[in-house]
PDB file of N, CA and C in Angstrom:
ATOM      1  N   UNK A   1       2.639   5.871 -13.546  1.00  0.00           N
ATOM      2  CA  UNK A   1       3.776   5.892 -12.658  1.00  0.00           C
ATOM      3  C   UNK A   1       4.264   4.464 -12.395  1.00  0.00           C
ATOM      4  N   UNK A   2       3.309   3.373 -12.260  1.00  0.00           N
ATOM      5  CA  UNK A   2       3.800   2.460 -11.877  1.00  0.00           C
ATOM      6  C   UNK A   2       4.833   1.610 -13.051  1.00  0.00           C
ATOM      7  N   UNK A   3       4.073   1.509 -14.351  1.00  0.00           N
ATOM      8  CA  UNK A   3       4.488   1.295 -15.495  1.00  0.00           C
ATOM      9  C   UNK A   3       6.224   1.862 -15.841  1.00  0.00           C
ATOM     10  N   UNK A   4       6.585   3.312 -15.464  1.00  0.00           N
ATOM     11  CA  UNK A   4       7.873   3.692 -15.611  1.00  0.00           C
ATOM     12  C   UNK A   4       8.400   2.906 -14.128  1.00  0.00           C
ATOM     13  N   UNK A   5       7.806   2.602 -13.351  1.00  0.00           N
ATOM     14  CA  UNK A   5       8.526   2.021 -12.310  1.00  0.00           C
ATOM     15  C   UNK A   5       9.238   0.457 -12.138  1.00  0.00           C
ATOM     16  N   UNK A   6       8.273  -0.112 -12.626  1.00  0.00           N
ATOM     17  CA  UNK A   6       7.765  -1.492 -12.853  1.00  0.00           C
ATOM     18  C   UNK A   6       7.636  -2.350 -14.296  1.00  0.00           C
ATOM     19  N   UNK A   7       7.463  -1.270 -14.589  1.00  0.00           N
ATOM     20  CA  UNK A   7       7.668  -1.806 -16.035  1.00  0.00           C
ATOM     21  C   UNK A   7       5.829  -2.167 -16.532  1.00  0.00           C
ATOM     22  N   UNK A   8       6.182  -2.404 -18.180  1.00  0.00           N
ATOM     23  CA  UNK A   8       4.849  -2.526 -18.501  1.00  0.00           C
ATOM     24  C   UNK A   8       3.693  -3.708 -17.968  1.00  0.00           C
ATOM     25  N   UNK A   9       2.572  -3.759 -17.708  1.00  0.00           N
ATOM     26  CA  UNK A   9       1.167  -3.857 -17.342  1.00  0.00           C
ATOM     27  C   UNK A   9       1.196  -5.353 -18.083  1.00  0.00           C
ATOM     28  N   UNK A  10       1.577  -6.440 -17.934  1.00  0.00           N
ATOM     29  CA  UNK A  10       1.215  -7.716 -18.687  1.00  0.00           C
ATOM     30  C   UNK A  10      -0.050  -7.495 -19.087  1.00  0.00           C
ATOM     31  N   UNK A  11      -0.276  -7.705 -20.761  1.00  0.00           N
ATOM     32  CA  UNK A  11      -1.322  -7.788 -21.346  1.00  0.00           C
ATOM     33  C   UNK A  11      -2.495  -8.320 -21.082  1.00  0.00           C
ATOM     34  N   UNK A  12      -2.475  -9.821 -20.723  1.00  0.00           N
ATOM     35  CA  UNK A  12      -3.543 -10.313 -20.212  1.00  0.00           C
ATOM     36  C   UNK A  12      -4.112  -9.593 -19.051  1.00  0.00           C
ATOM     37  N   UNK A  13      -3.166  -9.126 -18.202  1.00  0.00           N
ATOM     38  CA  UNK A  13      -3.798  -8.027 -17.025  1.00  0.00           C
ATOM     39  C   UNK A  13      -5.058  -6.784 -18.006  1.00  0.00           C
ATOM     40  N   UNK A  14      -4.456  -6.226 -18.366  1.00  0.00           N
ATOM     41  CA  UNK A  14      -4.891  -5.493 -19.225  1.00  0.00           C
ATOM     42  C   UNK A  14      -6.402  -5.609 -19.807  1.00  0.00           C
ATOM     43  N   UNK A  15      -6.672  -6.664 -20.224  1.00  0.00           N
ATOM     44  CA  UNK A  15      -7.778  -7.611 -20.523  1.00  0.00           C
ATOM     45  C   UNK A  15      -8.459  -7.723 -19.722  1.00  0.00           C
ATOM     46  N   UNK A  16      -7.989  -7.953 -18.823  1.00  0.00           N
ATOM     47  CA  UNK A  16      -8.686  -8.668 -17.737  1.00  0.00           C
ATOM     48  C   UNK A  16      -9.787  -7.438 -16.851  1.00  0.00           C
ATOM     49  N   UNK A  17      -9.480  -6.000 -17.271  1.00  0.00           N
ATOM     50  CA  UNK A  17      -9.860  -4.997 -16.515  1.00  0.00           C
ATOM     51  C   UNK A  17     -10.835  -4.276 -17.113  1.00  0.00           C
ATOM     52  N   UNK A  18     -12.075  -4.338 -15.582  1.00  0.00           N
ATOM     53  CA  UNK A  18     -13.747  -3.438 -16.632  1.00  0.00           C
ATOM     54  C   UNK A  18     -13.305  -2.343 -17.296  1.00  0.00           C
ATOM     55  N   UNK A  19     -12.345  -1.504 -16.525  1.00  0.00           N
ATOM     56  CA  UNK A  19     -12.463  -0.058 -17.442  1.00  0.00           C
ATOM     57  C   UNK A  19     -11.306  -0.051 -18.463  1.00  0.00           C
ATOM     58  N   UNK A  20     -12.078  -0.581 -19.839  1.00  0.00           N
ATOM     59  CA  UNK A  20     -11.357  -0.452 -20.668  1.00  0.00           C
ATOM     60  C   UNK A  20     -10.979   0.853 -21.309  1.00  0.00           C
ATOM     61  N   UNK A  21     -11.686   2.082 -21.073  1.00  0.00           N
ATOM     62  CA  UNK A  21     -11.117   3.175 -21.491  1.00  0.00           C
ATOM     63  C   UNK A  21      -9.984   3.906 -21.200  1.00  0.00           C
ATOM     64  N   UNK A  22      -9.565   2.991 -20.260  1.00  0.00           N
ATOM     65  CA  UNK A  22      -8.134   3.367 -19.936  1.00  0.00           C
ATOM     66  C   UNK A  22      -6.670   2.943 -20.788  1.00  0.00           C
ATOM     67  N   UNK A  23      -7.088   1.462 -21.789  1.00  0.00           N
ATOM     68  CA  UNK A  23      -6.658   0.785 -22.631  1.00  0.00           C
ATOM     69  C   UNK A  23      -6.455   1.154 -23.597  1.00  0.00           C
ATOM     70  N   UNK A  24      -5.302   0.739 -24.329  1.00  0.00           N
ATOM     71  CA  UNK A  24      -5.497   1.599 -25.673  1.00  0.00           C
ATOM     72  C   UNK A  24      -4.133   0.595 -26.170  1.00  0.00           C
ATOM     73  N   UNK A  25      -4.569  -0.107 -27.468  1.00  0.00           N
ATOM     74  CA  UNK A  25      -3.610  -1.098 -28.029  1.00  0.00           C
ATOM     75  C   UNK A  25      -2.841  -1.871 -26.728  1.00  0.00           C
ATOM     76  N   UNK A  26      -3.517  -2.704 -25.997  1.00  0.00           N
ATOM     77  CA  UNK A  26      -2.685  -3.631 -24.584  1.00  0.00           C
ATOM     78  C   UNK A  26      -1.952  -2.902 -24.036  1.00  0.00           C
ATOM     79  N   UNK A  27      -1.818  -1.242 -24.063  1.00  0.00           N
ATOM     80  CA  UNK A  27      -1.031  -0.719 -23.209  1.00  0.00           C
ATOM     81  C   UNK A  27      -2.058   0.366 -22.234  1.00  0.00           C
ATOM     82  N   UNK A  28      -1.416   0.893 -21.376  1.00  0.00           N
ATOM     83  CA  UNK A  28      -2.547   2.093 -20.045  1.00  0.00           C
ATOM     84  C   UNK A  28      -2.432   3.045 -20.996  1.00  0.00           C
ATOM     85  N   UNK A  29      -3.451   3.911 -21.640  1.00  0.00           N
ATOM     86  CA  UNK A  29      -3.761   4.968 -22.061  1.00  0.00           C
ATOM     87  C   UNK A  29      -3.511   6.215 -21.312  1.00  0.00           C
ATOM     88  N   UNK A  30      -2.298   7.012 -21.340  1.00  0.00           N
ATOM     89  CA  UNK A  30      -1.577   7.876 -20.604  1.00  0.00           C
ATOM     90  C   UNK A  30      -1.489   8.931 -21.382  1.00  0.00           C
ATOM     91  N   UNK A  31      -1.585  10.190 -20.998  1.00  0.00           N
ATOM     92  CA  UNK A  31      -1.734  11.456 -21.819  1.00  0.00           C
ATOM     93  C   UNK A  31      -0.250  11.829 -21.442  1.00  0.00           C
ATOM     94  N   UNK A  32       0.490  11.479 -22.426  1.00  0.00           N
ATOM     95  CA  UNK A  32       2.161  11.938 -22.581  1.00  0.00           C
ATOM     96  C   UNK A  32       2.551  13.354 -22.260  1.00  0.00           C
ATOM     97  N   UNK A  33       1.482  14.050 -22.842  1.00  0.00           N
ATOM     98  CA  UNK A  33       1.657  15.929 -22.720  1.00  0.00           C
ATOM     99  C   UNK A  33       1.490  16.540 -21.391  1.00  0.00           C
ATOM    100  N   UNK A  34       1.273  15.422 -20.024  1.00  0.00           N
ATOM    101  CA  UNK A  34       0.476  16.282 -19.060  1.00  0.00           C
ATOM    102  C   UNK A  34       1.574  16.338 -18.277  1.00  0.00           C
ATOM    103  N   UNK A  35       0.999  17.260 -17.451  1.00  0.00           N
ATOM    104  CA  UNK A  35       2.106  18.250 -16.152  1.00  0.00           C
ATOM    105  C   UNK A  35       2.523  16.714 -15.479  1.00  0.00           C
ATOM    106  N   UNK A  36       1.823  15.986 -15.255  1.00  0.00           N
ATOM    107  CA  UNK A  36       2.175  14.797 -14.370  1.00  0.00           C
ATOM    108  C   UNK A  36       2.819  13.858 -15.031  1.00  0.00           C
ATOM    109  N   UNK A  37       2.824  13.737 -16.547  1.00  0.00           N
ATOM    110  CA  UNK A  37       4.133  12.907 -17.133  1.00  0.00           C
ATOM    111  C   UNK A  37       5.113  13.296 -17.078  1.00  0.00           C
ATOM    112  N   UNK A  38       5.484  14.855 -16.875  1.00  0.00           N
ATOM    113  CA  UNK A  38       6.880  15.720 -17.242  1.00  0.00           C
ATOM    114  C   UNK A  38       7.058  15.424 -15.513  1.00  0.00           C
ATOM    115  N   UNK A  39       6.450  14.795 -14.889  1.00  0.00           N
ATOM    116  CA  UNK A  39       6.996  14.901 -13.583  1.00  0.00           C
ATOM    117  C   UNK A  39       7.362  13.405 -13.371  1.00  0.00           C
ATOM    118  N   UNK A  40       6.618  12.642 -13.824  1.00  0.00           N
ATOM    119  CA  UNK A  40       6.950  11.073 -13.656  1.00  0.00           C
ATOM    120  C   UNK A  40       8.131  10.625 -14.507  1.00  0.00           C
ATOM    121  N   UNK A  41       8.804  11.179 -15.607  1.00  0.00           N
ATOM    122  CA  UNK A  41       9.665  11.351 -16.601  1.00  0.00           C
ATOM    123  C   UNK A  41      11.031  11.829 -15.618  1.00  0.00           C
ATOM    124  N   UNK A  42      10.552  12.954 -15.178  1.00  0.00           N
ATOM    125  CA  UNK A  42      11.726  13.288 -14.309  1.00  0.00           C
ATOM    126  C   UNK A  42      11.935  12.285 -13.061  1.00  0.00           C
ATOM    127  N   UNK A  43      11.292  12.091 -12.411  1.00  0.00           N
ATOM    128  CA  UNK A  43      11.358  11.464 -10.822  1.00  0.00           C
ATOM    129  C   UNK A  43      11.341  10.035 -10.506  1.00  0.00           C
ATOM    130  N   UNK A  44      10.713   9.702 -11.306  1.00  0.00           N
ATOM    131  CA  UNK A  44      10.544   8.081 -11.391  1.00  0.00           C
ATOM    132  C   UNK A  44      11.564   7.420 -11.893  1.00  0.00           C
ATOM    133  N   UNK A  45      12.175   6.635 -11.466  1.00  0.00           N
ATOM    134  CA  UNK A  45      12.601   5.453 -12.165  1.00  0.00           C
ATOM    135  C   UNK A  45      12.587   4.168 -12.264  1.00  0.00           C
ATOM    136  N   UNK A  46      13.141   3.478 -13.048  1.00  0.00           N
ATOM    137  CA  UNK A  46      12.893   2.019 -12.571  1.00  0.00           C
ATOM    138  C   UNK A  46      13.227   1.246 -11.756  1.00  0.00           C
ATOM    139  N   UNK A  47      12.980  -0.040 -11.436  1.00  0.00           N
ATOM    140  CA  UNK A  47      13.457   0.139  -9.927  1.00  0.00           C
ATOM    141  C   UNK A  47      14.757  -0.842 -10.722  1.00  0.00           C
ATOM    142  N   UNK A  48      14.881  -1.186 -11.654  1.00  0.00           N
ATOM    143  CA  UNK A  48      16.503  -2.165 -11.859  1.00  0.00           C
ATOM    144  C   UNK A  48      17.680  -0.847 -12.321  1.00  0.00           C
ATOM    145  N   UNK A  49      17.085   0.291 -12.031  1.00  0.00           N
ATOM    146  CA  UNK A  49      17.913   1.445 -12.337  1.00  0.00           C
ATOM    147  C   UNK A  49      18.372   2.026 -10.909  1.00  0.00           C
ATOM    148  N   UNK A  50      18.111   1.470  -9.934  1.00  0.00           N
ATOM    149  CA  UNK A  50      18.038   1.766  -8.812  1.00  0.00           C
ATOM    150  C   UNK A  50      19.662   1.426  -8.329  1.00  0.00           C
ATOM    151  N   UNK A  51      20.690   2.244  -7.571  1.00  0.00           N
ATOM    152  CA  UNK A  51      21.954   1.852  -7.082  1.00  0.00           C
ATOM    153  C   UNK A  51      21.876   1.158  -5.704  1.00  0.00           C
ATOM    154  N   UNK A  52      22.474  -0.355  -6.319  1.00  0.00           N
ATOM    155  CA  UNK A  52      22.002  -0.453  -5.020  1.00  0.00           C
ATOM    156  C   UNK A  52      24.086  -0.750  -4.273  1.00  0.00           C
ATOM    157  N   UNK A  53      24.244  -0.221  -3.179  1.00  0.00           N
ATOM    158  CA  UNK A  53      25.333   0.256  -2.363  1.00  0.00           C
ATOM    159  C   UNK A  53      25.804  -1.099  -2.000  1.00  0.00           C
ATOM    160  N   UNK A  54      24.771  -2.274  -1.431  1.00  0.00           N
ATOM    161  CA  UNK A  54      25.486  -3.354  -0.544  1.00  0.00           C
ATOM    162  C   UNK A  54      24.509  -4.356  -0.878  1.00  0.00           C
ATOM    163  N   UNK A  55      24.651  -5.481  -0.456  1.00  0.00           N
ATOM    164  CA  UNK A  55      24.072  -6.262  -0.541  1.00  0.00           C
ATOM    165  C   UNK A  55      22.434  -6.636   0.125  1.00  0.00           C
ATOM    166  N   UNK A  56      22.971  -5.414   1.362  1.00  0.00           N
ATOM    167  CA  UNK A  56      21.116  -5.231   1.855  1.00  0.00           C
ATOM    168  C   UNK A  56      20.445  -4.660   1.038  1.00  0.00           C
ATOM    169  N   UNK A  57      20.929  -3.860   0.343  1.00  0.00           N
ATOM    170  CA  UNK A  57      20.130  -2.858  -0.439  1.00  0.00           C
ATOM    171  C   UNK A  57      19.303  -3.320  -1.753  1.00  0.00           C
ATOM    172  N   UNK A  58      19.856  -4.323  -2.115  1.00  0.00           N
ATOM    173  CA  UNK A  58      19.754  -5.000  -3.111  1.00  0.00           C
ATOM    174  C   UNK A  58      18.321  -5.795  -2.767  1.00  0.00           C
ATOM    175  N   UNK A  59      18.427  -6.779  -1.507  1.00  0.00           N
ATOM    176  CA  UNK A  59      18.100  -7.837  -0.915  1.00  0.00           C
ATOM    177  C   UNK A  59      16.807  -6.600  -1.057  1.00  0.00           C
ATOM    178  N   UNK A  60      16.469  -5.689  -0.241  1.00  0.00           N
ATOM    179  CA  UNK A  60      15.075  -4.599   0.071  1.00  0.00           C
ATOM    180  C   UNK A  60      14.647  -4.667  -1.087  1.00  0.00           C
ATOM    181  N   UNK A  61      15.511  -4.010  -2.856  1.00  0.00           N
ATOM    182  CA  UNK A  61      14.438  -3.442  -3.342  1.00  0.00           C
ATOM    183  C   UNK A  61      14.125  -4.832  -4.410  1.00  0.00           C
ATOM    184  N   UNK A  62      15.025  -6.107  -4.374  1.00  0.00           N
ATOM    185  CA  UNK A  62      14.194  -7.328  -4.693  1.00  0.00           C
ATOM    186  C   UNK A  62      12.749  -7.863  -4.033  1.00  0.00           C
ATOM    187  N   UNK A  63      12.978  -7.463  -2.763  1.00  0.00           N
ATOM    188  CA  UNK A  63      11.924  -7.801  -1.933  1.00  0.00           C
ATOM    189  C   UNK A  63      10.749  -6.930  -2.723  1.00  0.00           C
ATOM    190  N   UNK A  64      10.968  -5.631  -2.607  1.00  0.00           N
ATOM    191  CA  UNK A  64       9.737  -4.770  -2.975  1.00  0.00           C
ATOM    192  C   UNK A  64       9.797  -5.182  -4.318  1.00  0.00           C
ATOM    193  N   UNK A  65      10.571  -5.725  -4.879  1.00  0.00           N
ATOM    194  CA  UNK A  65       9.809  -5.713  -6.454  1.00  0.00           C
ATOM    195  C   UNK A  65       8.861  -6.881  -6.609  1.00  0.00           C
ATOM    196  N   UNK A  66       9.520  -7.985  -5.586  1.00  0.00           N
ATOM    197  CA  UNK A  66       8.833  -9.193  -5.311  1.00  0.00           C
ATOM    198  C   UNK A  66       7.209  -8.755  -4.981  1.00  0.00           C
ATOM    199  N   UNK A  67       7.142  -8.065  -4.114  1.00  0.00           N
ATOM    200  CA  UNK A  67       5.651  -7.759  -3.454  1.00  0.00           C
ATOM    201  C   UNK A  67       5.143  -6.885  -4.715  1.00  0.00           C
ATOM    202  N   UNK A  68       5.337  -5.801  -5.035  1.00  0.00           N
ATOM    203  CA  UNK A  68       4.833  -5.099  -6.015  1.00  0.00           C
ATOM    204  C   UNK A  68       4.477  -5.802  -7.387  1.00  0.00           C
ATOM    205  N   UNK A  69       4.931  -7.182  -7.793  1.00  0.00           N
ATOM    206  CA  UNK A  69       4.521  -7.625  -9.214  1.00  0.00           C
ATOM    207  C   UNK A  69       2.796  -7.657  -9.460  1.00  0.00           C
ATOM    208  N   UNK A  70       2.637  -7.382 -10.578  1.00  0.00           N
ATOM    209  CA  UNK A  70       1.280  -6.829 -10.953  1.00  0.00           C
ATOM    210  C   UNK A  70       0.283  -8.416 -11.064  1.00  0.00           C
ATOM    211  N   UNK A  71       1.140  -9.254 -11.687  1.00  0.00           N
ATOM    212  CA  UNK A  71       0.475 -10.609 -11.356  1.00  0.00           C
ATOM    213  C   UNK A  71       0.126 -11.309  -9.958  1.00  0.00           C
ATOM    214  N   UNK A  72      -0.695 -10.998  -9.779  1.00  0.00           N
ATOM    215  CA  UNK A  72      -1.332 -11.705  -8.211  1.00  0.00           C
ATOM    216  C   UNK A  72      -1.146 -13.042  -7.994  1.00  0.00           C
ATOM    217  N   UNK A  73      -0.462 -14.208  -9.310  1.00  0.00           N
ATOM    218  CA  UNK A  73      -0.310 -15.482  -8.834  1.00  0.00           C
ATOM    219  C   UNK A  73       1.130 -15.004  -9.316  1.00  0.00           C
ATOM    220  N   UNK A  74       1.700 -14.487  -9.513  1.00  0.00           N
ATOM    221  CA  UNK A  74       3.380 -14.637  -9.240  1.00  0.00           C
ATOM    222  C   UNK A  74       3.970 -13.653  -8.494  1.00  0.00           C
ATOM    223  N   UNK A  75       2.988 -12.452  -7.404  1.00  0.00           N
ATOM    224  CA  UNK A  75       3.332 -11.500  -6.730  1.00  0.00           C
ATOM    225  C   UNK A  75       3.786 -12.871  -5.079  1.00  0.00           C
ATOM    226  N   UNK A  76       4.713 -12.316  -4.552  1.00  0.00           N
ATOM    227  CA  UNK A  76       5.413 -12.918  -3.477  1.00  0.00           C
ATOM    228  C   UNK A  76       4.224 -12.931  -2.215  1.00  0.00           C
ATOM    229  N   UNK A  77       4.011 -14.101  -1.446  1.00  0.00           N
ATOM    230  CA  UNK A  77       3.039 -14.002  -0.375  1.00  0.00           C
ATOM    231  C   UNK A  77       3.603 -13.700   0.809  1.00  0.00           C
ATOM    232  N   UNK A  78       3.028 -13.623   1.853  1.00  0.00           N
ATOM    233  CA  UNK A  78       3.276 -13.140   2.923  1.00  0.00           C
ATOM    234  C   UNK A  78       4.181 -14.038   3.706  1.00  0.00           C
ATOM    235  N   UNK A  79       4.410 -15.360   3.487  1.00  0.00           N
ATOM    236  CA  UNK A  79       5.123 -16.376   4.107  1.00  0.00           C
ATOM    237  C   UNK A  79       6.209 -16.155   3.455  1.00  0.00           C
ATOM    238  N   UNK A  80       6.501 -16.106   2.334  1.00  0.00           N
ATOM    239  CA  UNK A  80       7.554 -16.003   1.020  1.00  0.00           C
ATOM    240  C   UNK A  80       8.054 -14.781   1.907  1.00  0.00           C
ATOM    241  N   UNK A  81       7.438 -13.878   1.701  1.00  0.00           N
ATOM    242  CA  UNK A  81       8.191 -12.783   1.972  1.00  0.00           C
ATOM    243  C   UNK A  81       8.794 -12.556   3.266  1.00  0.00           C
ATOM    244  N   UNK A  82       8.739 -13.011   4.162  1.00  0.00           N
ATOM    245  CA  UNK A  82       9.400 -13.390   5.585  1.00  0.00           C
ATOM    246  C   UNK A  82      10.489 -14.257   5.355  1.00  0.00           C
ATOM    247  N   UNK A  83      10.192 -15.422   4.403  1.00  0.00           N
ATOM    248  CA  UNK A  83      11.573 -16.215   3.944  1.00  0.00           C
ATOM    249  C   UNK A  83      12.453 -15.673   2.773  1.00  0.00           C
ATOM    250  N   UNK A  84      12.244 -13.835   2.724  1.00  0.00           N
ATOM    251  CA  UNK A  84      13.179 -13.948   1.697  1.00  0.00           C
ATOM    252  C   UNK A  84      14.443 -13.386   2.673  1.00  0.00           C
ATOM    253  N   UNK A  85      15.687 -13.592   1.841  1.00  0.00           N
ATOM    254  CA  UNK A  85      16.811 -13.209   2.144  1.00  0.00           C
ATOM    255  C   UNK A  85      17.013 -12.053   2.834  1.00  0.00           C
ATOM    256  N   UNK A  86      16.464 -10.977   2.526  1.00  0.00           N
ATOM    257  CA  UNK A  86      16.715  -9.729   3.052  1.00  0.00           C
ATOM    258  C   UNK A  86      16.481 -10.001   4.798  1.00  0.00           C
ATOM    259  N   UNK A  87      15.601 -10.602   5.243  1.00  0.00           N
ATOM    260  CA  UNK A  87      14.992 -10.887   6.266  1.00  0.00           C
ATOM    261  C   UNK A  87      15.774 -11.806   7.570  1.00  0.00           C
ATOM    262  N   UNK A  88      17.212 -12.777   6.537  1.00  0.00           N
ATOM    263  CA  UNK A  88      17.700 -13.524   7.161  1.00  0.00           C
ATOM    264  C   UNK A  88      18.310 -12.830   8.632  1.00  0.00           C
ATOM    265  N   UNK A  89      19.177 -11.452   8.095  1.00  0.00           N
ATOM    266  CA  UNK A  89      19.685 -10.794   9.582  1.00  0.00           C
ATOM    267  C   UNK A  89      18.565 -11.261  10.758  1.00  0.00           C
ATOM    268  N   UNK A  90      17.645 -10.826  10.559  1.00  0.00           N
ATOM    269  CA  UNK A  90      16.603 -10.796  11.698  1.00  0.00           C
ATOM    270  C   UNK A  90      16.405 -12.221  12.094  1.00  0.00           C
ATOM    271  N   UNK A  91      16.228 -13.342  11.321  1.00  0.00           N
ATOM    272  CA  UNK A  91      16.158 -14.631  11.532  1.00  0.00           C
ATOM    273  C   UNK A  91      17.383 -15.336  12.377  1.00  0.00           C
ATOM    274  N   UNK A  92      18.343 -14.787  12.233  1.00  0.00           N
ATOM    275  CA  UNK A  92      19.574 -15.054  12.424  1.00  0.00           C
ATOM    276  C   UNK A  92      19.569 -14.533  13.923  1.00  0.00           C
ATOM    277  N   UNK A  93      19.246 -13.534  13.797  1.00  0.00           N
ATOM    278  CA  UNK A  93      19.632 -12.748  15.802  1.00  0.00           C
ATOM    279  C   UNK A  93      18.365 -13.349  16.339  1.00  0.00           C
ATOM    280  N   UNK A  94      16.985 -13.799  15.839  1.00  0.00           N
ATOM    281  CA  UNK A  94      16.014 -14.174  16.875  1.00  0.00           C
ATOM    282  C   UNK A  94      16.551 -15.945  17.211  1.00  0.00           C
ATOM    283  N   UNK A  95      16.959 -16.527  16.193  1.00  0.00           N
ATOM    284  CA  UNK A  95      17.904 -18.142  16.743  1.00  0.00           C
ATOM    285  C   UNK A  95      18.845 -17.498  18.139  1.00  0.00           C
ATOM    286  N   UNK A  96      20.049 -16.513  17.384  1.00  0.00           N
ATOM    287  CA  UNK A  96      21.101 -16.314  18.543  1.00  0.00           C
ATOM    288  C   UNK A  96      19.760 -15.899  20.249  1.00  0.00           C
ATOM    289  N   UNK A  97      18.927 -15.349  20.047  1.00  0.00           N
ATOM    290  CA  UNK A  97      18.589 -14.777  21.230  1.00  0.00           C
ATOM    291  C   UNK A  97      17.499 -16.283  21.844  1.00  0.00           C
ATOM    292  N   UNK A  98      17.217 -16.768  21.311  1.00  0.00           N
ATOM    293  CA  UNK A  98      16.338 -18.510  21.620  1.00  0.00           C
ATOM    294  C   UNK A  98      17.293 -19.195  22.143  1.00  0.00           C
ATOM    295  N   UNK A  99      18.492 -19.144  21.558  1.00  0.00           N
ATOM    296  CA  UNK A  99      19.801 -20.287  22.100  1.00  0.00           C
ATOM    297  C   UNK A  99      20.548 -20.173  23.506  1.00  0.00           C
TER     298      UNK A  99
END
């Protein structure tokens, strides 16, 4: 699921993980035929397939893609993620309400 979401599993990740029986040629070993692919096929999508309406919308699901990256040294930290954009509204009214 995450893979149709997110996209594919960086290889070295891949590597990097004890249970290799889940592996299969640098990709997640996924049984294509099962009730739960015909459902992840349908329901899932990616998230750059995602409409986004306005400019908040956009700003959210950058954010979540930011937090969700599978690389733990290029996934967004917790400071980052308070300074991202989406966040400015709120930054913006806690100045107006300090002033």
């Amino acid at each position: 699921m995450m893979e149709k979401v997110l996209g594919p599993i960086p290889s070295h990740l891949l590597k990097q993980t004890r249970k290799q029986h889940y592996v299969h040629n640098e990709r997640l070993n996924w049984d294509e035929s099962s009730s739960s692919d015909d459902y992840i096929g349908k329901h899932c999508k990616p998230l750059t397939c995602m409409q986004r309406k306005s400019e908040e919308e956009q700003q959210l699901l950058d954010l979540v893609a930011c937090m969700l990256e599978y690389d733990v040294c290029r996934r967004i930290t917790l400071e980052e993620a308070l300074w991202h954009p989406f966040f400015s509204p709120v930054r913006a009214q806690k100045q107006r309400t300090l002033s």
